[in-house]
N, C-alpha and C. Protein backbone atom coordinates (compact mmCIF):
# COMPACT_ATOMS: atom_id res chain seq x y z
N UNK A 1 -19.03 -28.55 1.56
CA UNK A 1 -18.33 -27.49 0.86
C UNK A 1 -19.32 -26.35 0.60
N UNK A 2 -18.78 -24.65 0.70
CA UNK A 2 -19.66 -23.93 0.49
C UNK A 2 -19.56 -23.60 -1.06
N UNK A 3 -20.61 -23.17 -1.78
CA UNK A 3 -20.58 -22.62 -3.06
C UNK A 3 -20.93 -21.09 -2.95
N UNK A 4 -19.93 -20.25 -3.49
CA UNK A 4 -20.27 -18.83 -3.56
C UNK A 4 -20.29 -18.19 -4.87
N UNK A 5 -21.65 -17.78 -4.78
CA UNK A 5 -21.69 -17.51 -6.23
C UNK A 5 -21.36 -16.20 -6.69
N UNK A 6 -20.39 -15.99 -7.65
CA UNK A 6 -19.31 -15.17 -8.11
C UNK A 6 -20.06 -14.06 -8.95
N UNK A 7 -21.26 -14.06 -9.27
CA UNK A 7 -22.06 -13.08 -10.05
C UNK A 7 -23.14 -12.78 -9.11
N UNK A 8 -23.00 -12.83 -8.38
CA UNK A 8 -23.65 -11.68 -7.01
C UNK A 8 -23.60 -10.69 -6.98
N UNK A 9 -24.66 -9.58 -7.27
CA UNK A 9 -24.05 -8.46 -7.68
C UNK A 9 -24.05 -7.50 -6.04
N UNK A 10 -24.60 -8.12 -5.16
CA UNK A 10 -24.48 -7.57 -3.64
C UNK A 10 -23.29 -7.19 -3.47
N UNK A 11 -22.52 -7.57 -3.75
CA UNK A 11 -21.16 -7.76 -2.98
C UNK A 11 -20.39 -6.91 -3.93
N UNK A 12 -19.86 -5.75 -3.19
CA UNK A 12 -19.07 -4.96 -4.47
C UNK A 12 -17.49 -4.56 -3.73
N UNK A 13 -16.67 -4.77 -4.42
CA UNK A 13 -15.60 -4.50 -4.52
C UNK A 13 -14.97 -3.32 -5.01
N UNK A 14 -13.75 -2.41 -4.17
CA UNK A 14 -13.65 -1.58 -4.82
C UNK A 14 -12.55 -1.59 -5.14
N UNK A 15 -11.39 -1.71 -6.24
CA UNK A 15 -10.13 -1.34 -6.46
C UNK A 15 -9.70 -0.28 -7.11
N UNK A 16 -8.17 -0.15 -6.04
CA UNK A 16 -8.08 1.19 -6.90
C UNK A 16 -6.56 1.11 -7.20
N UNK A 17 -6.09 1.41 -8.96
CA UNK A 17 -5.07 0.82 -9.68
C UNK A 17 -4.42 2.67 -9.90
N UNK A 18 -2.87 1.92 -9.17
CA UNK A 18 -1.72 2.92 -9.17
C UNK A 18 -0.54 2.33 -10.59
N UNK A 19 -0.21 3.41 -11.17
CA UNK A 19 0.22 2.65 -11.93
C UNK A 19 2.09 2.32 -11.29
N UNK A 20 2.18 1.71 -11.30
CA UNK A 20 3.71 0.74 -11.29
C UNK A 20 4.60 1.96 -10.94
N UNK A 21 5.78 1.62 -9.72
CA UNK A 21 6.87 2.82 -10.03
C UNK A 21 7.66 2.13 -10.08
N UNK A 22 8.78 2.94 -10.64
CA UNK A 22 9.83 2.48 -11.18
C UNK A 22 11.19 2.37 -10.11
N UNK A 23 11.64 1.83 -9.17
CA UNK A 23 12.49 2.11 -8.14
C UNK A 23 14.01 2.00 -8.57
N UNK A 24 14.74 1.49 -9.66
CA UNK A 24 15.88 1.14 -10.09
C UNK A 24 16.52 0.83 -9.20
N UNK A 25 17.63 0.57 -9.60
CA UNK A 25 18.79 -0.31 -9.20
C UNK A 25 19.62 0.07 -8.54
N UNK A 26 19.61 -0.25 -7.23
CA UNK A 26 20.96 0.89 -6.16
C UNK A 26 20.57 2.08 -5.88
N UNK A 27 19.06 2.27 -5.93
CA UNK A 27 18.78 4.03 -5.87
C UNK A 27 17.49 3.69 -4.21
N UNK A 28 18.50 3.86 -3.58
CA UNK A 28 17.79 3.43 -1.58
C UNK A 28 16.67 4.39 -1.72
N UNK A 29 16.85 5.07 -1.89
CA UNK A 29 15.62 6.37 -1.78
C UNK A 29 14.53 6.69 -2.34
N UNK A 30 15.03 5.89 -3.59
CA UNK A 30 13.29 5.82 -4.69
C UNK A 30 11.49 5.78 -3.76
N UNK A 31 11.56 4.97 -3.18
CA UNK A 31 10.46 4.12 -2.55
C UNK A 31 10.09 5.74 -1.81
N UNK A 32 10.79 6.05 -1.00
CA UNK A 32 10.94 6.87 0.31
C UNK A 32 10.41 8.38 -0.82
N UNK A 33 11.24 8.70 -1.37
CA UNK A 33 11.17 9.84 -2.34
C UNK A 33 9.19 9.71 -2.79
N UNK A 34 8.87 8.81 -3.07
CA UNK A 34 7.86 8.46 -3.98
C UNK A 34 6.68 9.19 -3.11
N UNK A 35 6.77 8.19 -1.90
CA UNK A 35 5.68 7.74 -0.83
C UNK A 35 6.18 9.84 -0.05
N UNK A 36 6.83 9.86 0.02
CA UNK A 36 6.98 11.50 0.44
C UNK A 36 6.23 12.56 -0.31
N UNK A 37 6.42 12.35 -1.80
CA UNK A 37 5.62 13.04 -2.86
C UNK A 37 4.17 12.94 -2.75
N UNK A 38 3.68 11.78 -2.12
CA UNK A 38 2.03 11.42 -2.55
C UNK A 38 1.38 12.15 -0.93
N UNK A 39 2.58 12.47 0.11
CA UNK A 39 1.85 12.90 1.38
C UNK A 39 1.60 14.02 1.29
N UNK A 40 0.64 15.14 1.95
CA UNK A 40 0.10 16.03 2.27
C UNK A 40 1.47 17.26 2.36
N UNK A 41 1.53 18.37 2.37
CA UNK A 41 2.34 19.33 2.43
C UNK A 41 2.67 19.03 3.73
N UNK A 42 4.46 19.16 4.42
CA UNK A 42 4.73 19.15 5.34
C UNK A 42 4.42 17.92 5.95
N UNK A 43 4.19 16.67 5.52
CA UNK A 43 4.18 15.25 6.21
C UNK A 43 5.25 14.68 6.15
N UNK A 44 5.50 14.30 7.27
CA UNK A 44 6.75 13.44 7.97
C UNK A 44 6.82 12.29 8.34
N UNK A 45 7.34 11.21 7.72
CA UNK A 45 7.62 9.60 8.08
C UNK A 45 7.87 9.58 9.45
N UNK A 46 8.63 10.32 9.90
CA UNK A 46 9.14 9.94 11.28
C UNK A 46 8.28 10.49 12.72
N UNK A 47 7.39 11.25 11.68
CA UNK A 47 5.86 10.74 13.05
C UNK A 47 4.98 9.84 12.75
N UNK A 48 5.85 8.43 12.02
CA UNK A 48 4.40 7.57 11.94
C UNK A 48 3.87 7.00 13.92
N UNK A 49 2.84 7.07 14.31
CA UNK A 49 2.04 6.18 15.13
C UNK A 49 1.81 4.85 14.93
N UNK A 50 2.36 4.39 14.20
CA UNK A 50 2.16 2.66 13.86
C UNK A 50 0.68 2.09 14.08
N UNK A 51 -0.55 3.38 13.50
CA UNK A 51 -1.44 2.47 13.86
C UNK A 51 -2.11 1.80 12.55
N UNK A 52 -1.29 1.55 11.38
CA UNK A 52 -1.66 0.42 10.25
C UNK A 52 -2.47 0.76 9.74
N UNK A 53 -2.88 2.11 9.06
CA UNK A 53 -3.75 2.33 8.47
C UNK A 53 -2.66 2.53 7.29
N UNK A 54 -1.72 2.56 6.70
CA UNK A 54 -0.88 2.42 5.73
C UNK A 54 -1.15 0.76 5.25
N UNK A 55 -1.20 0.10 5.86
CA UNK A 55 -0.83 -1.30 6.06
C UNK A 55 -2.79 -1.98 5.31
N UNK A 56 -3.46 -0.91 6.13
CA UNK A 56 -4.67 -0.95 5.63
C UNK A 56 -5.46 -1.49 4.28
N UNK A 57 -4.62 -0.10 3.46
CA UNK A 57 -4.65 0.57 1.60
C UNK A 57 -3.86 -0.39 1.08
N UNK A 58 -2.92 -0.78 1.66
CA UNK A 58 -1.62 -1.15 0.59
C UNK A 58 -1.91 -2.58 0.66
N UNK A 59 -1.90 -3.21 -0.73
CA UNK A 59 -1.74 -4.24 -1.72
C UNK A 59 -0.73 -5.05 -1.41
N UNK A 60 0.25 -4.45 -1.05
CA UNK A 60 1.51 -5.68 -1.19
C UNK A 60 1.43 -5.98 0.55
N UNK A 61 0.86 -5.36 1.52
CA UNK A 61 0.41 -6.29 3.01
C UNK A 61 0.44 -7.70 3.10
N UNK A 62 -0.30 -8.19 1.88
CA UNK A 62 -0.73 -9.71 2.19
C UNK A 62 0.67 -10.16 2.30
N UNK A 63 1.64 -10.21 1.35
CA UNK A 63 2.64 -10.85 0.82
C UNK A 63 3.46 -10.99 2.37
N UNK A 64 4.47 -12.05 2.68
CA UNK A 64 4.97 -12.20 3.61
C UNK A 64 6.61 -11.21 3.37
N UNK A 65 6.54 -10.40 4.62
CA UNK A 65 7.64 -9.65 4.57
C UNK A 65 7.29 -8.29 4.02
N UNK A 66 6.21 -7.64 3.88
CA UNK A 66 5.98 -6.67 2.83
C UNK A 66 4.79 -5.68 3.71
N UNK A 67 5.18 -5.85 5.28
CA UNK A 67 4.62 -4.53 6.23
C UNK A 67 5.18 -3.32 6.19
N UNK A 68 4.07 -2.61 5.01
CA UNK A 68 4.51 -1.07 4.63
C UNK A 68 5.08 -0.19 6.09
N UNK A 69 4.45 -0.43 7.31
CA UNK A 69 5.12 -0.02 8.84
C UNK A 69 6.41 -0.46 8.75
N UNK A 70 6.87 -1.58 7.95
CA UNK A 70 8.59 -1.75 8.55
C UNK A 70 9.47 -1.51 7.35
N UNK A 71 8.70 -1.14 6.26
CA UNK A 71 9.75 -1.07 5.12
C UNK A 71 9.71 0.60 4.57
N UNK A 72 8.15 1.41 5.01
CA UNK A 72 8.68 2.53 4.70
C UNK A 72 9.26 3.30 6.07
């Protein structure tokens, strides 16, 4: 078994904390609306290139079912 020791200060981590949105109930567009607001002037979903650099940043990736490429 390996032991890794957890107070290593080599090894640095960086997180970075968004706070929570709020998507309610029956409102399809929340998510879409949100992620539109945070892009650059004049950025468009529907030229994504699928090359996963969304998929990259985003937190909820790991989770099964939760490829920011197929849900935004």
């Amino acid at each position: 078994m390996t032991e890794i020791d957890i107070n290593n200060s080599s090894v640095e981590e960086s997180i970075i904390r968004v706070a929570p949105v709020e998507l309610g109930i029956g409102s399809k567009n929340m998510l879409k609306d949100f992620v539109m607001s945070m892009m650059p002037k004049g950025g468009n979903l529907n030229f994504c290139f699928n090359c996963g650099a969304c998929s990259s940043g985003c937190p909820a990736s790991g989770l099964a079912g939760m490829d920011p490429r197929k849900f935004v």
